[in-house]
C-alpha atoms as a PDB file:
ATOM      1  CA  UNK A   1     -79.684 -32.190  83.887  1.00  0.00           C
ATOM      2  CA  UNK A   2     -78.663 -31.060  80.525  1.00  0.00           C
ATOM      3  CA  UNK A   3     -77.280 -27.971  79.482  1.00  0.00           C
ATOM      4  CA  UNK A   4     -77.903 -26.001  76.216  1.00  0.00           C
ATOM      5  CA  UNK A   5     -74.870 -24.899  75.011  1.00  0.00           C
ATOM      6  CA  UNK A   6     -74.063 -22.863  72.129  1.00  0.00           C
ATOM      7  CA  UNK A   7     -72.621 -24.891  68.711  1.00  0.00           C
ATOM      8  CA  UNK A   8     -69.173 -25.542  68.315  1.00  0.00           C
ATOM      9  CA  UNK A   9     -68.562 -24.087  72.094  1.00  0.00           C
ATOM     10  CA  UNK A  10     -66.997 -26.748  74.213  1.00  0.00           C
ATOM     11  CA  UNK A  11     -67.692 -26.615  77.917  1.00  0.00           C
ATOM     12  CA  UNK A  12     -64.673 -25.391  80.203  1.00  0.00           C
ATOM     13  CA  UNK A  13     -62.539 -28.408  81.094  1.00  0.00           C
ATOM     14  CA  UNK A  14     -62.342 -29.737  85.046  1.00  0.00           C
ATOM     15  CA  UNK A  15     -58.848 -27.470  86.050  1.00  0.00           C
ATOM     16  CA  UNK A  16     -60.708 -24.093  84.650  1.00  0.00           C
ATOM     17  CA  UNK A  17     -63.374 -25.077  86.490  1.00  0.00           C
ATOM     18  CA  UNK A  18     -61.398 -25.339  89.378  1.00  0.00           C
ATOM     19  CA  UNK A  19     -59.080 -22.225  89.270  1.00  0.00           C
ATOM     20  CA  UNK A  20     -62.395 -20.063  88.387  1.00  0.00           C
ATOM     21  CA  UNK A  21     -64.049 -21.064  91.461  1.00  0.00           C
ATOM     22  CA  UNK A  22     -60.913 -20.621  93.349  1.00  0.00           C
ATOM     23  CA  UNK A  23     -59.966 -16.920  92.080  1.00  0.00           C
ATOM     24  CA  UNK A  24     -63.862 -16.403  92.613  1.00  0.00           C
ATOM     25  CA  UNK A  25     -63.215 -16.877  96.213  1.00  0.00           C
ATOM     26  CA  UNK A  26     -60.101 -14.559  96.394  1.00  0.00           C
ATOM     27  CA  UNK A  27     -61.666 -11.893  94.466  1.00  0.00           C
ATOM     28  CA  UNK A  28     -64.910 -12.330  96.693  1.00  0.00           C
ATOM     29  CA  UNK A  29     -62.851 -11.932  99.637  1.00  0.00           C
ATOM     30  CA  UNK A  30     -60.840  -8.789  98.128  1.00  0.00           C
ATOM     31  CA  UNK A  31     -64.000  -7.082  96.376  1.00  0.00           C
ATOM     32  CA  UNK A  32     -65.869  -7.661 100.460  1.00  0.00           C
ATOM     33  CA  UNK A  33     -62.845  -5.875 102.321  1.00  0.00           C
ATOM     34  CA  UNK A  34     -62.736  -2.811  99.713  1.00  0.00           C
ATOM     35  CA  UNK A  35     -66.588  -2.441 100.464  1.00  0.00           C
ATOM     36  CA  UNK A  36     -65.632  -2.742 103.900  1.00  0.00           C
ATOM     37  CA  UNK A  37     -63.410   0.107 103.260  1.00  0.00           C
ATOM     38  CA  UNK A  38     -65.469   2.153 101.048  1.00  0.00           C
ATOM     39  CA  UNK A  39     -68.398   2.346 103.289  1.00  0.00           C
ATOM     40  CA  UNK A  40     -66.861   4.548 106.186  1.00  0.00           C
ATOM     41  CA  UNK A  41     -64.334   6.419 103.548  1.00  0.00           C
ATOM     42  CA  UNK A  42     -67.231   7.467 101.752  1.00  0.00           C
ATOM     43  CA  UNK A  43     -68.761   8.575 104.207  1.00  0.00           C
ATOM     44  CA  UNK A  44     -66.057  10.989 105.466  1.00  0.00           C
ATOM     45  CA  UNK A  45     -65.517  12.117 102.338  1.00  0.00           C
ATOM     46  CA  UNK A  46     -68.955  13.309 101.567  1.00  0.00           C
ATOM     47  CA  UNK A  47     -68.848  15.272 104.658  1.00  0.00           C
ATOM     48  CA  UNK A  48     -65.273  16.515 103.921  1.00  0.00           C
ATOM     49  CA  UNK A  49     -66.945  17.592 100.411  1.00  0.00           C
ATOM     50  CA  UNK A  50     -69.753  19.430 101.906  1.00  0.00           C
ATOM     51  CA  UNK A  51     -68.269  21.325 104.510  1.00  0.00           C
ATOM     52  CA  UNK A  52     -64.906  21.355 102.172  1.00  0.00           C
ATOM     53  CA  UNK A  53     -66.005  23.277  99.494  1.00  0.00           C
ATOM     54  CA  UNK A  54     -65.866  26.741  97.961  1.00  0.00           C
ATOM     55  CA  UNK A  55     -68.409  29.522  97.335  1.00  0.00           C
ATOM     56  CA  UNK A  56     -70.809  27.344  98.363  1.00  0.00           C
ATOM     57  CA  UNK A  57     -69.823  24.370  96.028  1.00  0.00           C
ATOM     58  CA  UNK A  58     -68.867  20.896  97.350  1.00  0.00           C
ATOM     59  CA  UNK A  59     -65.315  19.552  97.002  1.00  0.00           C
ATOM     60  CA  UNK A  60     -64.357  17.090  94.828  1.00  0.00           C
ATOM     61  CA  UNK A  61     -63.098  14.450  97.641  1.00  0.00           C
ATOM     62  CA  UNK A  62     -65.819  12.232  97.512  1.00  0.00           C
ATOM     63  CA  UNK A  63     -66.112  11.904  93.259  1.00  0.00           C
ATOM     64  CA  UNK A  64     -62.329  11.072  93.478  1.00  0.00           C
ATOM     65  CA  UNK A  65     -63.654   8.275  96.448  1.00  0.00           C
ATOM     66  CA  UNK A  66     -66.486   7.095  93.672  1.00  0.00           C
ATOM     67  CA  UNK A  67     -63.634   7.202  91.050  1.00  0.00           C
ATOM     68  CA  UNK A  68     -61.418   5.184  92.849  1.00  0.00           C
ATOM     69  CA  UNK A  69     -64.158   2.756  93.800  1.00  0.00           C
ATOM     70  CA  UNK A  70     -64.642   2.035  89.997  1.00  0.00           C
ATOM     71  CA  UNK A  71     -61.199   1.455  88.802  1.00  0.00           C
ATOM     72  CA  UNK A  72     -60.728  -1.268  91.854  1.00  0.00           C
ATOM     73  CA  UNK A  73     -64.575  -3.024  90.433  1.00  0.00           C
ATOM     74  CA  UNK A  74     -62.779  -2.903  87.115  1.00  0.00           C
ATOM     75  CA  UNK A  75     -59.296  -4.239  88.541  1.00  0.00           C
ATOM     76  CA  UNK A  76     -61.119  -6.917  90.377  1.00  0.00           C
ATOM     77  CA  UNK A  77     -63.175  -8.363  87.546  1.00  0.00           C
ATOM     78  CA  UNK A  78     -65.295  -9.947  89.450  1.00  0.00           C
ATOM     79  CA  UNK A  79     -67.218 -12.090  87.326  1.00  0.00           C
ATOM     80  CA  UNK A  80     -64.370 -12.181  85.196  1.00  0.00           C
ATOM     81  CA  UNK A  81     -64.750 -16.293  84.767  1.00  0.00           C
ATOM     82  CA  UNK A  82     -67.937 -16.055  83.080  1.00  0.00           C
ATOM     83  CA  UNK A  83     -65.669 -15.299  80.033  1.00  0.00           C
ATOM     84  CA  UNK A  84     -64.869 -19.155  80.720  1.00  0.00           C
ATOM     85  CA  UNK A  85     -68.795 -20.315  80.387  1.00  0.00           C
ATOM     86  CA  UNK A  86     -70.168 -21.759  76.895  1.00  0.00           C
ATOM     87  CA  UNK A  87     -72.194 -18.743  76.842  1.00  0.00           C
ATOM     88  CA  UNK A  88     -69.316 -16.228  77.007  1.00  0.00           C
ATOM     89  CA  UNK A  89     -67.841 -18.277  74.955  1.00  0.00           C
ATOM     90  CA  UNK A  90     -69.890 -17.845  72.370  1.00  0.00           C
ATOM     91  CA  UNK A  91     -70.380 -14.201  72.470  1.00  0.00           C
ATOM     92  CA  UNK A  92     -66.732 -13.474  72.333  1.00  0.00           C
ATOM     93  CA  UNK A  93     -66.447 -11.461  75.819  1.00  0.00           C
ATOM     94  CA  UNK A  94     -63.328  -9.762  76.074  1.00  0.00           C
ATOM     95  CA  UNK A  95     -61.373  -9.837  79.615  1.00  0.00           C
ATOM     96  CA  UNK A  96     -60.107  -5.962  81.010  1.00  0.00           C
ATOM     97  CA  UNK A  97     -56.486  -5.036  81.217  1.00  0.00           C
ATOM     98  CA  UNK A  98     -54.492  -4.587  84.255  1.00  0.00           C
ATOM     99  CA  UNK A  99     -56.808  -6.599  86.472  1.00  0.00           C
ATOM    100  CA  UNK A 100     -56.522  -9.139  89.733  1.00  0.00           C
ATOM    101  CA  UNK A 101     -56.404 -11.996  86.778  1.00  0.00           C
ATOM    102  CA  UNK A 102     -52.992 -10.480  85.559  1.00  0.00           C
ATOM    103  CA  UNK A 103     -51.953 -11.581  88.809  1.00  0.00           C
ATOM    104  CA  UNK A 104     -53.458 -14.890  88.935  1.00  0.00           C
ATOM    105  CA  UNK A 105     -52.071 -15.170  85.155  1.00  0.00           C
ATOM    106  CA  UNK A 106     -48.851 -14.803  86.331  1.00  0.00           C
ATOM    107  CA  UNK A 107     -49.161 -17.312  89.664  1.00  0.00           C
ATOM    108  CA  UNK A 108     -50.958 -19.951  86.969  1.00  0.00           C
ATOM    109  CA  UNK A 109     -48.075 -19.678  84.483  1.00  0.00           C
ATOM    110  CA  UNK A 110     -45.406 -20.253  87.091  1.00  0.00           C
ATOM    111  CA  UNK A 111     -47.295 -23.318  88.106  1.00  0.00           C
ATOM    112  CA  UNK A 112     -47.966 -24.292  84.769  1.00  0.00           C
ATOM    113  CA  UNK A 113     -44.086 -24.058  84.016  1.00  0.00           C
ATOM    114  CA  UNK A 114     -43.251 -25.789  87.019  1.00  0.00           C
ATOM    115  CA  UNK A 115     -46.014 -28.999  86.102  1.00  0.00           C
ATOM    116  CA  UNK A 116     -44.462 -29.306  82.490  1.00  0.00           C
ATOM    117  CA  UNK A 117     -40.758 -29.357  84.275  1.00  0.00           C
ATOM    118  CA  UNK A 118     -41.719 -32.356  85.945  1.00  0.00           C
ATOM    119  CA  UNK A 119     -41.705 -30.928  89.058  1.00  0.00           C
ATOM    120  CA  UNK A 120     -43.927 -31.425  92.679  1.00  0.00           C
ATOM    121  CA  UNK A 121     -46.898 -29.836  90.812  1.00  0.00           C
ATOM    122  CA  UNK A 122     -47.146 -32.781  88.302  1.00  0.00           C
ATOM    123  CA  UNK A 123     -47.519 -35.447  91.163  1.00  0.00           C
ATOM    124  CA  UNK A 124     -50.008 -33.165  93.309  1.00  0.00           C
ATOM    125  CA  UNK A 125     -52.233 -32.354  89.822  1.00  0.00           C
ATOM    126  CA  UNK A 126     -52.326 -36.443  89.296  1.00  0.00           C
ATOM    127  CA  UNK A 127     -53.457 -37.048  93.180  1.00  0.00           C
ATOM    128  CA  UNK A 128     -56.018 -34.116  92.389  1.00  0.00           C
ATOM    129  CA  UNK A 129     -56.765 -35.928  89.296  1.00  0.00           C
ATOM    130  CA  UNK A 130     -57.397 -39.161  90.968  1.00  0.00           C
ATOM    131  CA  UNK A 131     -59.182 -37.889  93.881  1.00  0.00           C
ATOM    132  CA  UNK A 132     -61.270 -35.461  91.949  1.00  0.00           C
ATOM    133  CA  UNK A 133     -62.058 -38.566  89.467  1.00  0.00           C
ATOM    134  CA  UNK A 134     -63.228 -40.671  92.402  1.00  0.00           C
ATOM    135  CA  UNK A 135     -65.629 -38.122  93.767  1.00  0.00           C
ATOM    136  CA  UNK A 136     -67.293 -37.507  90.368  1.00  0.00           C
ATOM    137  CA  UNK A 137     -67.725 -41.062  90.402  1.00  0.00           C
ATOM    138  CA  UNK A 138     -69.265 -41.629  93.790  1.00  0.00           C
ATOM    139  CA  UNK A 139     -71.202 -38.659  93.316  1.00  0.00           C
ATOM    140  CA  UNK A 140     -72.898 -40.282  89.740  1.00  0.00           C
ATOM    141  CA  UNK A 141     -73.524 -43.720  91.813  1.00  0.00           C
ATOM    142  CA  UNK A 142     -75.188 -41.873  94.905  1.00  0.00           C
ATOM    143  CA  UNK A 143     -77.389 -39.534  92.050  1.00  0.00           C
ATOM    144  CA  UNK A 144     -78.194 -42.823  90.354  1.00  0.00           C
ATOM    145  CA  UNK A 145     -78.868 -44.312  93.091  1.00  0.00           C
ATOM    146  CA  UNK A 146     -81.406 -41.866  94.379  1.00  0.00           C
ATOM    147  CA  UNK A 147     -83.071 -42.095  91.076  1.00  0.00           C
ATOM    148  CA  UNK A 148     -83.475 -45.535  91.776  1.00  0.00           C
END
């Protein structure tokens, strides 16, 4: 199946790929346990804020909740790797500060420091290589083969 992708906009390379899908899962798993969290909190706190209040106004616990709740979307970014697609790409999306990719930044730069030392991450990215280049190949002969 091809893809139309914007000119001049080269597709993400095989290790983006790879590390998008990867913090995808970490920040699926981080975004599902602050919902977790959220649902009973707000809860309690709109019922704090209604019975809370004063002359006959609500408090402000649960709005702080709400506020809360949107700096952590923001800090988790969870899409964040669409800024990695040809389409994003193109249209020149810009990534949030202070996020969970700051983090990953960081982790990814330590390996990436540690790979161009010559160290145990060199060897494991070549086996990942390798393996990852003999899956793509038995995965075009079983597709072609199926066409067949």
């Amino acid at each position: 199946m091809e893809q139309n992708l914007p000119d001049n906009v080269p597709p993400p390379d095989r290790w983006t790929l790879v590390r998008d899908a990867a913090v995808l899962q970490v920040k699926l798993i981080v975004d599902g346990l602050r919902d977790l969290v959220l649902v009973p909190a707000s809860l309690i706190a709109a019922i704090i804020s209604l019975f809370g209040g004063e002359n006959g106004r609500p408090g402000p616990q649960f709005y702080r909740l709400v506020g809360f709740g949107k700096r952590t979307e923001r800090w988790i970014d969870l899409f964040a790797a669409s800024r990695n697609s040809p389409e994003g790409l193109a249209e020149g999306e810009m990534a949030n500060e202070h996020n969970i990719d700051d983090i990953v930044g960081r982790m990814e730069s330590f390996v990436i420091d540690e790979y161009r030392k010559g160290g145990v991450t060199r060897q494991a990215k070549e086996h990942i290589d390798k393996a990852l280049d003999k899956m793509q190949r038995q995965f075009r002969q079983r597709h072609k083969d199926d066409a067949a």
